[in-house]
PDB file of N, CA and C in Angstrom:
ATOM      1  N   UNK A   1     103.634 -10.283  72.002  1.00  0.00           N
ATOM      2  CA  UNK A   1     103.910 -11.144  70.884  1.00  0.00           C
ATOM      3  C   UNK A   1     104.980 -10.502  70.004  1.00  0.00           C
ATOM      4  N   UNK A   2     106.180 -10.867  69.828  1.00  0.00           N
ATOM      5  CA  UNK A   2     107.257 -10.519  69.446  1.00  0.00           C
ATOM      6  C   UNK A   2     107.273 -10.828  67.742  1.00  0.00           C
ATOM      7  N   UNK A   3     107.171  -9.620  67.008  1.00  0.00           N
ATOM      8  CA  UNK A   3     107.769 -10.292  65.248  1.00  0.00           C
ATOM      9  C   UNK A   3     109.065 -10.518  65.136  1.00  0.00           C
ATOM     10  N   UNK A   4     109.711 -10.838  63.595  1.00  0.00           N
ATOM     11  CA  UNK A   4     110.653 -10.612  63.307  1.00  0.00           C
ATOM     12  C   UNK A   4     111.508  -9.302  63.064  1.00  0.00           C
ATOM     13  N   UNK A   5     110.583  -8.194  63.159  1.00  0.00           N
ATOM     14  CA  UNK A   5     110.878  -6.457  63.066  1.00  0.00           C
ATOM     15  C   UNK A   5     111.083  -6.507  64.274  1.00  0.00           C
ATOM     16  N   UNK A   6     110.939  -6.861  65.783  1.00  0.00           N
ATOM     17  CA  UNK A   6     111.252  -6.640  66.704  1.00  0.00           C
ATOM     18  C   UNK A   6     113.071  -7.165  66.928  1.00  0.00           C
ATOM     19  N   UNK A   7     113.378  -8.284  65.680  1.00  0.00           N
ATOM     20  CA  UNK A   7     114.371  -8.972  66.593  1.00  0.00           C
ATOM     21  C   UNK A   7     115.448  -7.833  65.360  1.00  0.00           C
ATOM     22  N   UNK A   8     115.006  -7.362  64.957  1.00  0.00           N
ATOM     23  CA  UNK A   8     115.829  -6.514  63.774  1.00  0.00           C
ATOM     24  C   UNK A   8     116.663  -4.660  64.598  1.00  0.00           C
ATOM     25  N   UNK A   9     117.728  -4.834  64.069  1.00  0.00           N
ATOM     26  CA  UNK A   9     118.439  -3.721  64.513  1.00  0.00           C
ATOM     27  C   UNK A   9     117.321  -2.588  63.594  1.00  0.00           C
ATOM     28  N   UNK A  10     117.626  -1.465  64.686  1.00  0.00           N
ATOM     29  CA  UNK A  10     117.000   0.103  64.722  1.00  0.00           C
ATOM     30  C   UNK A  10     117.899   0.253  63.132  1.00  0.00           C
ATOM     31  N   UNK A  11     117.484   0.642  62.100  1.00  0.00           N
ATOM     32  CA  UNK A  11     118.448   1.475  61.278  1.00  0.00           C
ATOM     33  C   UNK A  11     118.962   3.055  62.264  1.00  0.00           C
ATOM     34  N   UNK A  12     120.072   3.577  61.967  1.00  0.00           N
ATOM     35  CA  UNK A  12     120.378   4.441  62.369  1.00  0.00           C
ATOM     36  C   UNK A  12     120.006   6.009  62.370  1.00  0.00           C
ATOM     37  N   UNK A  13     119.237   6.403  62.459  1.00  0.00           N
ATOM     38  CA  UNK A  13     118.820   8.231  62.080  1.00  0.00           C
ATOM     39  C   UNK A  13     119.500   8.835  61.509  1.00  0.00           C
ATOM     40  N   UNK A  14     119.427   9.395  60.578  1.00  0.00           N
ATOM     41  CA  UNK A  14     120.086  10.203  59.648  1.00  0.00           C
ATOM     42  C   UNK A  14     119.452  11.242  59.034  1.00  0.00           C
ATOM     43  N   UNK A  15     120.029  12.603  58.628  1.00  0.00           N
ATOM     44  CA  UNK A  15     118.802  13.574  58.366  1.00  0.00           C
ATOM     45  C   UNK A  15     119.910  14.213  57.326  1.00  0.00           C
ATOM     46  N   UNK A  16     119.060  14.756  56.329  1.00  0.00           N
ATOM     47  CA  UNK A  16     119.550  15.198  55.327  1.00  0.00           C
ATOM     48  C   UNK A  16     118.936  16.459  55.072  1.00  0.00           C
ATOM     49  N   UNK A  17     119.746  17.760  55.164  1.00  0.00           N
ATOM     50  CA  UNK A  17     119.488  19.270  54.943  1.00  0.00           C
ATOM     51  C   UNK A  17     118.463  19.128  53.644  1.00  0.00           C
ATOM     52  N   UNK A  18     117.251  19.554  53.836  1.00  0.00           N
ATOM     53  CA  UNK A  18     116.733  19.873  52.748  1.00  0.00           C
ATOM     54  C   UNK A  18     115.836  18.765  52.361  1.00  0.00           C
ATOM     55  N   UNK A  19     115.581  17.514  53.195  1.00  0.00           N
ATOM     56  CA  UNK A  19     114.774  16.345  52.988  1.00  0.00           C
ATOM     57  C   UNK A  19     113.094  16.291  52.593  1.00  0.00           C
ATOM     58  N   UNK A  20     112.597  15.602  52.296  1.00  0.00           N
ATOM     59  CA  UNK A  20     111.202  16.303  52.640  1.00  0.00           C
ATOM     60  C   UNK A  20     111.014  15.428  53.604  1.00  0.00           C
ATOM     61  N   UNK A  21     110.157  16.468  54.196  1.00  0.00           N
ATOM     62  CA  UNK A  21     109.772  15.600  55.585  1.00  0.00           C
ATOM     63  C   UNK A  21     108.382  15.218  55.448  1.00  0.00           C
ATOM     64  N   UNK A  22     107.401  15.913  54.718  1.00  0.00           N
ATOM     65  CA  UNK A  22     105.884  15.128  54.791  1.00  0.00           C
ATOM     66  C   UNK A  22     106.021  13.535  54.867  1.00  0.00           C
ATOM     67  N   UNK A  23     106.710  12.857  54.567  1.00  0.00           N
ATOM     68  CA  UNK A  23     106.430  11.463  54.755  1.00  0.00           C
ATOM     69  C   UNK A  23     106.411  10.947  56.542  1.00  0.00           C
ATOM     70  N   UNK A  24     107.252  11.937  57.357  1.00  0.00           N
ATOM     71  CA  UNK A  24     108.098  11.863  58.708  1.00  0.00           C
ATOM     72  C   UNK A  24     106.616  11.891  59.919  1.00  0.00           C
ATOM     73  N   UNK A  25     106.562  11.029  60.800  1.00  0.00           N
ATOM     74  CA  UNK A  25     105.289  11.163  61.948  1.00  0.00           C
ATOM     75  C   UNK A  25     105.922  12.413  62.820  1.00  0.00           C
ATOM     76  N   UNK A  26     105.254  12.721  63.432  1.00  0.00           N
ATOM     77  CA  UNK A  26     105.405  14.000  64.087  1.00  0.00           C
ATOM     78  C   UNK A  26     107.144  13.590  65.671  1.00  0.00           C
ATOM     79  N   UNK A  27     106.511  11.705  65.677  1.00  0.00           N
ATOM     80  CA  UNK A  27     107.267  11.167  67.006  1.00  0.00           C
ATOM     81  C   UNK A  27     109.283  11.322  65.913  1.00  0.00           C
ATOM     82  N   UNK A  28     108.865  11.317  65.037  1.00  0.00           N
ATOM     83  CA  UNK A  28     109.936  11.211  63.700  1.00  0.00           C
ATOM     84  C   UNK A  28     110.691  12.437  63.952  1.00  0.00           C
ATOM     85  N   UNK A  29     109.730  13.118  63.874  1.00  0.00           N
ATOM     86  CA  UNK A  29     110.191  14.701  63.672  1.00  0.00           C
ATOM     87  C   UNK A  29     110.707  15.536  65.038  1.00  0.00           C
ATOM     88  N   UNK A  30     110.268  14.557  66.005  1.00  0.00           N
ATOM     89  CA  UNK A  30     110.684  15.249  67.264  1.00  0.00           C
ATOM     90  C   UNK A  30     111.892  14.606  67.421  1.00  0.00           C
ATOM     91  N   UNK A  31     112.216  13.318  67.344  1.00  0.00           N
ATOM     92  CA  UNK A  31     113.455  12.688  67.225  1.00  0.00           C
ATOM     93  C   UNK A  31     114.974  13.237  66.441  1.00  0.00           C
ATOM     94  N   UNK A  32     114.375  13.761  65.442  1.00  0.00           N
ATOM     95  CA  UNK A  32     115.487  13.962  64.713  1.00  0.00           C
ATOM     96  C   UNK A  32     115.502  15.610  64.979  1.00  0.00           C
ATOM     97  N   UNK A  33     114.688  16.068  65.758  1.00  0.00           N
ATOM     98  CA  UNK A  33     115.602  17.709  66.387  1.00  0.00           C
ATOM     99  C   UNK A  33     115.862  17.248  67.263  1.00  0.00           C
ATOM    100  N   UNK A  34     115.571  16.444  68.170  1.00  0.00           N
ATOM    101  CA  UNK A  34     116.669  16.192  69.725  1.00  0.00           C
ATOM    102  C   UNK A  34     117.979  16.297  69.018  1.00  0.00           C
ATOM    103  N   UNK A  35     117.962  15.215  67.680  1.00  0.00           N
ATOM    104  CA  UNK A  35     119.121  14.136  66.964  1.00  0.00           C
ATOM    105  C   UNK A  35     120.264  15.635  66.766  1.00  0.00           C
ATOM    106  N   UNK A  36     119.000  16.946  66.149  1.00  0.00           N
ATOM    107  CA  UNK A  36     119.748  18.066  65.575  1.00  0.00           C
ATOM    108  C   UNK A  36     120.224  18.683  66.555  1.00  0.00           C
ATOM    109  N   UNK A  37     119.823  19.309  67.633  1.00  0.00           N
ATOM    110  CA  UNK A  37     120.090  19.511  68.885  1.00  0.00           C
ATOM    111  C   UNK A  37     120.996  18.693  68.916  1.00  0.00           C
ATOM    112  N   UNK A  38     121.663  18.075  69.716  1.00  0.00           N
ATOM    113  CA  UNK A  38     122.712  17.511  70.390  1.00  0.00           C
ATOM    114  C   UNK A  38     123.712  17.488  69.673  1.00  0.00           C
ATOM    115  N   UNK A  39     123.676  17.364  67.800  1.00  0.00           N
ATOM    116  CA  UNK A  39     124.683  17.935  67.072  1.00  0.00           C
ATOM    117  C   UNK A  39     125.352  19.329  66.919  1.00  0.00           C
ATOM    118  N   UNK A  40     124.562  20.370  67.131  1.00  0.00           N
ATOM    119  CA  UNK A  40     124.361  21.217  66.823  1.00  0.00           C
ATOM    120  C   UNK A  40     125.697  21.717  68.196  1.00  0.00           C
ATOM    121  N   UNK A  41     125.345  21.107  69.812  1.00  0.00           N
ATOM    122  CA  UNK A  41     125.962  21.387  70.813  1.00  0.00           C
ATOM    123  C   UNK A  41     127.335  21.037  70.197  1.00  0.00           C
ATOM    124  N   UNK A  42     127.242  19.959  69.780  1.00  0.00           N
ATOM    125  CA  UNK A  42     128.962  19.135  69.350  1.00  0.00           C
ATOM    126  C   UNK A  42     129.642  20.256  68.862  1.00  0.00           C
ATOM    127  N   UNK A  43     128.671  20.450  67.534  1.00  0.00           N
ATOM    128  CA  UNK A  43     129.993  21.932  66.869  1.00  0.00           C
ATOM    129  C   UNK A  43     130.256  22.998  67.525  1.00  0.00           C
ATOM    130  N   UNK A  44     129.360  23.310  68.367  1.00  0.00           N
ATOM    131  CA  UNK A  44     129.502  24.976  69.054  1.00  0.00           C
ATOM    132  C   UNK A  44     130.797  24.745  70.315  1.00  0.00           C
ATOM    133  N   UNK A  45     130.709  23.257  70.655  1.00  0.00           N
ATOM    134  CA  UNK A  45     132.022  23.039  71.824  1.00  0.00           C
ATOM    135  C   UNK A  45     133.309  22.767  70.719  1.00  0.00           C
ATOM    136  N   UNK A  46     133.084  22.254  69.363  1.00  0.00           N
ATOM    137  CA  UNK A  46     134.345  21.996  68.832  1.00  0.00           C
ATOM    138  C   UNK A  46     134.795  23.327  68.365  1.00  0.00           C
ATOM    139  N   UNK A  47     133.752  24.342  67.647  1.00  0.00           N
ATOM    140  CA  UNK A  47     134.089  25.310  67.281  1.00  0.00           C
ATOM    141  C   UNK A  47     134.549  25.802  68.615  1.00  0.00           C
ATOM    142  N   UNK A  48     134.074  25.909  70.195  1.00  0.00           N
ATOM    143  CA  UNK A  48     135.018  26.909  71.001  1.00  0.00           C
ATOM    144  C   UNK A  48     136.438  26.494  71.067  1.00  0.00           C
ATOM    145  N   UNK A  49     136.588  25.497  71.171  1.00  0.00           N
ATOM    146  CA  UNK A  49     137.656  24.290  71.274  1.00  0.00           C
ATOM    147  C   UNK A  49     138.767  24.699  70.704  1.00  0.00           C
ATOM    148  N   UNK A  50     138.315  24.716  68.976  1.00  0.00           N
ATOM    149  CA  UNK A  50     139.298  25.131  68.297  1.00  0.00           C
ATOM    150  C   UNK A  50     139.767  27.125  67.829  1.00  0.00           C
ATOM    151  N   UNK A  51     138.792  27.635  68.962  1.00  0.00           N
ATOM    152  CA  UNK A  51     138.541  29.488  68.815  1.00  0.00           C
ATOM    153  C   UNK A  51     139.986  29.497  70.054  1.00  0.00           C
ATOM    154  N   UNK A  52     139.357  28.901  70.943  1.00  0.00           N
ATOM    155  CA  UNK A  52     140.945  28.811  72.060  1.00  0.00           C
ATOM    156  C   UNK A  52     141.751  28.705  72.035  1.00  0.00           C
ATOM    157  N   UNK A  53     142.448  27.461  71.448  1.00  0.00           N
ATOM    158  CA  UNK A  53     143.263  27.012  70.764  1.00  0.00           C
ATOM    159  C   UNK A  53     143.810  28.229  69.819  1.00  0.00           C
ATOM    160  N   UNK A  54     143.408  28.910  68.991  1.00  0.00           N
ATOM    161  CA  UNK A  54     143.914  29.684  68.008  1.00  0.00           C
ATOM    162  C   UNK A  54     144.026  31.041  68.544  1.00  0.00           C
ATOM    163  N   UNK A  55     143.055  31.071  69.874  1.00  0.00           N
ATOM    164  CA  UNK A  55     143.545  32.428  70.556  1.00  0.00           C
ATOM    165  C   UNK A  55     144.606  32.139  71.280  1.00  0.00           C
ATOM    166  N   UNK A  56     144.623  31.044  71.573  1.00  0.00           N
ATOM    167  CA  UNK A  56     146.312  30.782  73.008  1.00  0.00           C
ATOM    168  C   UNK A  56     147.517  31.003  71.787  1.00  0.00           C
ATOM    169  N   UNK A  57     147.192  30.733  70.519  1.00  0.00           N
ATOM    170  CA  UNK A  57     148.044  30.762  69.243  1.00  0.00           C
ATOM    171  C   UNK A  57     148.714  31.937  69.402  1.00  0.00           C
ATOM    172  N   UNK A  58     147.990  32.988  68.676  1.00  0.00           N
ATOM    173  CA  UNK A  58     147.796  33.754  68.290  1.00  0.00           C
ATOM    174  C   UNK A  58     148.765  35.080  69.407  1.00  0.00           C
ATOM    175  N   UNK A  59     148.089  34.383  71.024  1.00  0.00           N
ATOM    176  CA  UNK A  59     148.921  35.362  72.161  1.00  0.00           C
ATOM    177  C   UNK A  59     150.018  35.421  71.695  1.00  0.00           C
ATOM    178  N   UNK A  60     150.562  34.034  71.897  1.00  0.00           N
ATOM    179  CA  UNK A  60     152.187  33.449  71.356  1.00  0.00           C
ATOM    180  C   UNK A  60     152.922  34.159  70.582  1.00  0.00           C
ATOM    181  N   UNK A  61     152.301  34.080  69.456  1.00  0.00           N
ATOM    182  CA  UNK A  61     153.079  34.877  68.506  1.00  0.00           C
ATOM    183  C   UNK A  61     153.124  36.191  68.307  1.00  0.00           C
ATOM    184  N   UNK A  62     152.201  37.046  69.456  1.00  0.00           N
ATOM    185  CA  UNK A  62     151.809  38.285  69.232  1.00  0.00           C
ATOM    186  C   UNK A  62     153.022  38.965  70.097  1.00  0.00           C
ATOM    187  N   UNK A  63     153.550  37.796  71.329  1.00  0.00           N
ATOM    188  CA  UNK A  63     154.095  38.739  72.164  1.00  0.00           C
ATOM    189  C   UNK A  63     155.167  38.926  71.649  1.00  0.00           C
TER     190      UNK A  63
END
């Protein structure tokens, strides 16, 4: 039996450093560390990304 909350878009996940979480179900809380996790990968490949980049730099101008 389908409601009207079913025909409604997901709001989007969003997490805010420092939130309180007691209000959050535990299925909440596991969600939003996958959510942190998989962000967390993003920066560590952008940060190598841009460490390379500034080391291929860096050769350049050294030689």
């Amino acid at each position: 039996m389908a409601t009207e909350d079913d025909d409604r878009p997901r709001k989007k996940i969003s997490h805010e450093i420092g939130q309180d979480l007691s209000l959050l179900s535990v299925e909440e809380l596991t969600e939003r560390v996958g959510l942190l996790k998989t962000e967390i990968a993003r920066l560590e490949e952008a940060a190598a990304k841009k460490r390379a980049s500034r080391d291929a730099a860096n050769s350049v101008f050294k030689s």
